[in-house]
C-alpha atoms as a PDB file:
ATOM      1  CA  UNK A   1      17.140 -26.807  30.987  1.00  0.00           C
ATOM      2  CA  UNK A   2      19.179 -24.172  32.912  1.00  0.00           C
ATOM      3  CA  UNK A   3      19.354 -22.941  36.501  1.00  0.00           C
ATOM      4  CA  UNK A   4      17.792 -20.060  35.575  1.00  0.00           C
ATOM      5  CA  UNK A   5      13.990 -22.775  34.401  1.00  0.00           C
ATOM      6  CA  UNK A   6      14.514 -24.485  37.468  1.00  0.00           C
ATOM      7  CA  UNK A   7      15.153 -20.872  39.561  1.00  0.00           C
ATOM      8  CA  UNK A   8      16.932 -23.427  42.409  1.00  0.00           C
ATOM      9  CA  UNK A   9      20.652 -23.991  43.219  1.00  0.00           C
ATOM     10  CA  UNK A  10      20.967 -27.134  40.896  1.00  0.00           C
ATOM     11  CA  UNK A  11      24.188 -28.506  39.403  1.00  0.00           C
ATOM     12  CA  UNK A  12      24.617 -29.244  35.711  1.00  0.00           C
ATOM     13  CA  UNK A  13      25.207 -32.548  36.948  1.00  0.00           C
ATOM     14  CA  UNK A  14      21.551 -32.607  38.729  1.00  0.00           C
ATOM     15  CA  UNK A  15      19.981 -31.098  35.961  1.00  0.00           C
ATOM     16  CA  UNK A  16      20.481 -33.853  33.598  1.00  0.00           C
ATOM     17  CA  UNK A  17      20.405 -36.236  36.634  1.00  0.00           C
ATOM     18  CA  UNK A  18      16.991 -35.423  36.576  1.00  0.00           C
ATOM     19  CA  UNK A  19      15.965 -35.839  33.238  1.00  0.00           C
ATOM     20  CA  UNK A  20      17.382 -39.215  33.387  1.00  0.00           C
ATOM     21  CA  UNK A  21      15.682 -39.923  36.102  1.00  0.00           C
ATOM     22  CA  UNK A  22      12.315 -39.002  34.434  1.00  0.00           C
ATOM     23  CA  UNK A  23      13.551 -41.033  31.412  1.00  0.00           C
ATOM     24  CA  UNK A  24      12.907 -44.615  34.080  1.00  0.00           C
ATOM     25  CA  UNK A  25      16.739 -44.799  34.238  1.00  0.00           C
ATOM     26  CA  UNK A  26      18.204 -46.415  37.326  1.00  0.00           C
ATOM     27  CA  UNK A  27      19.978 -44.762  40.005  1.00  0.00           C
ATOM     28  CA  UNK A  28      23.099 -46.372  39.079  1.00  0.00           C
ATOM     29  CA  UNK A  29      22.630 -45.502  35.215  1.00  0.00           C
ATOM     30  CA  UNK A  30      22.279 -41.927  36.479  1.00  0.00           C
ATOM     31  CA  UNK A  31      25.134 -41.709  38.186  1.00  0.00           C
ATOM     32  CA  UNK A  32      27.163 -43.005  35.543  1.00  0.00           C
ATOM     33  CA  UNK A  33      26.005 -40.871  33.168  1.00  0.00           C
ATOM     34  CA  UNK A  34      26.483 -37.804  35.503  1.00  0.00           C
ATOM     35  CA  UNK A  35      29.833 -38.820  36.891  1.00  0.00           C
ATOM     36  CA  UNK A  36      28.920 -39.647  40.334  1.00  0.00           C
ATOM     37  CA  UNK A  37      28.201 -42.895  42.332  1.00  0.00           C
ATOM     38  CA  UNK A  38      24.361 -44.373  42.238  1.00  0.00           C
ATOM     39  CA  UNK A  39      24.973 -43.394  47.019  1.00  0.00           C
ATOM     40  CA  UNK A  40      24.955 -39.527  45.272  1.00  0.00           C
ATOM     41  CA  UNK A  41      21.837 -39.896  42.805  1.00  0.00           C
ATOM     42  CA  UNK A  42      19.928 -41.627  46.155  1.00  0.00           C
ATOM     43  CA  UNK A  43      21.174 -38.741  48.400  1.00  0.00           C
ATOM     44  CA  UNK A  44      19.989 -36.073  45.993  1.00  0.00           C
ATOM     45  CA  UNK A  45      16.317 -37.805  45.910  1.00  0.00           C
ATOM     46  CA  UNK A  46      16.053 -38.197  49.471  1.00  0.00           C
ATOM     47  CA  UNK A  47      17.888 -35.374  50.931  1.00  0.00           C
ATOM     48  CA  UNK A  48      18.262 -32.327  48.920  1.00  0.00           C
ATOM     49  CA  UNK A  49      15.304 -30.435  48.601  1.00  0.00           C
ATOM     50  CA  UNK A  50      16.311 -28.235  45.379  1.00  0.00           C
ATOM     51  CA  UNK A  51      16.496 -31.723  43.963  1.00  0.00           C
ATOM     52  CA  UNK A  52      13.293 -33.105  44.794  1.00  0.00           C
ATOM     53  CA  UNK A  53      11.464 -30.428  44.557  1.00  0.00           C
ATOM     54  CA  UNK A  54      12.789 -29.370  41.043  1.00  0.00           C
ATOM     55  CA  UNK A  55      12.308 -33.930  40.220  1.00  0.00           C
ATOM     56  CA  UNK A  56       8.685 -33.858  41.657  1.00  0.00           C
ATOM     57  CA  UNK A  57       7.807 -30.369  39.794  1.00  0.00           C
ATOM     58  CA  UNK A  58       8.892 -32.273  36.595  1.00  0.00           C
ATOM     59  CA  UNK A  59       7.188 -35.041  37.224  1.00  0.00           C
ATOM     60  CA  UNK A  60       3.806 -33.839  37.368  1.00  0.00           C
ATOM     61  CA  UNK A  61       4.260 -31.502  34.159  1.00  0.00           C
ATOM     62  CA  UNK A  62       5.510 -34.697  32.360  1.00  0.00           C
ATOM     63  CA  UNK A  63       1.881 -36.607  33.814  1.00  0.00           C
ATOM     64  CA  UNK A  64       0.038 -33.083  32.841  1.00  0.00           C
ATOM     65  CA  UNK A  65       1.590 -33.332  29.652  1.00  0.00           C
ATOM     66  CA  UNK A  66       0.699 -36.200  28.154  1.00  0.00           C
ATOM     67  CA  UNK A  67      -2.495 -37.124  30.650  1.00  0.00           C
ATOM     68  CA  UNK A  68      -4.810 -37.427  28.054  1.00  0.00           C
ATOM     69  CA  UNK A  69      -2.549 -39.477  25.644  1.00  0.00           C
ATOM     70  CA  UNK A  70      -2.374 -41.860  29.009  1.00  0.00           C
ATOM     71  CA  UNK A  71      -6.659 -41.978  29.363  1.00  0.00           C
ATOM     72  CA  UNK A  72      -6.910 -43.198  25.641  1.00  0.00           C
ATOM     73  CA  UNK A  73      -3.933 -45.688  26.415  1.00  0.00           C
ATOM     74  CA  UNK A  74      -5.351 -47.087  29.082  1.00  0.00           C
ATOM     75  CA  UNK A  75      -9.080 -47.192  27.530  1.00  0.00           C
ATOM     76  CA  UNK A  76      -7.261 -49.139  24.355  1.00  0.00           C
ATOM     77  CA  UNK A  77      -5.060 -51.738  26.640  1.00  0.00           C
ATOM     78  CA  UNK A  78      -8.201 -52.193  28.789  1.00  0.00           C
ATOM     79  CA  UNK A  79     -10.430 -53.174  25.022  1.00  0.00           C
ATOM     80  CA  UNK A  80      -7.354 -55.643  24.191  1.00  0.00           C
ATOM     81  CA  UNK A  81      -6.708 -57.333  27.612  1.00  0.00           C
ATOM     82  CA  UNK A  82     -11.125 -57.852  27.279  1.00  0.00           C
ATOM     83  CA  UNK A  83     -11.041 -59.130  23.782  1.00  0.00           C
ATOM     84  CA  UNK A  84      -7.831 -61.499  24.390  1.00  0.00           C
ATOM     85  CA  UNK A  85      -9.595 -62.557  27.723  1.00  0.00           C
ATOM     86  CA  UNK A  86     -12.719 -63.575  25.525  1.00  0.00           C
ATOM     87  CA  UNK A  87     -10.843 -65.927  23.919  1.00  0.00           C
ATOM     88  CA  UNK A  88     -10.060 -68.114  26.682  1.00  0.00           C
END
């Protein structure tokens, strides 16, 4: 990912901030990773709007993505939790 996908005023740093953060890594992981403290990774999320806007954007194409994989998961856990209930 560049500046120049996300067409916003990101940092290298918030760049692969971001992908962490769409990875399920912690705040604190982040910020290690990136170089910065976990107070930073927080204040991008909740205060700079190139940063959530470019996080949230990424966030739905992930859920786009891979929605249908997600449906047939969900259909499949659903069978097992019913046929593992049946037992009882």
């Amino acid at each position: 990912m560049t500046n120049q996908d996300s067409k916003t005023k990101l940092t290298e740093q918030q760049e692969q901030a971001i992908w962490l953060i769409l990875l399920g890594r912690k705040d604190e992981e982040v910020g290690k990773a990136v170089g910065v403290a976990r107070q930073t990774i927080s204040k991008w999320k909740n205060q700079n709007p190139d940063f959530k806007a470019f996080l949230n954007k990424k966030r739905i194409e992930n859920w786009e993505q891979h929605e249908d994989k997600i449906r047939y998961c969900i259909g499949e856990a659903i069978q097992v939790i019913e046929e593992n209930l049946a037992k009882y």
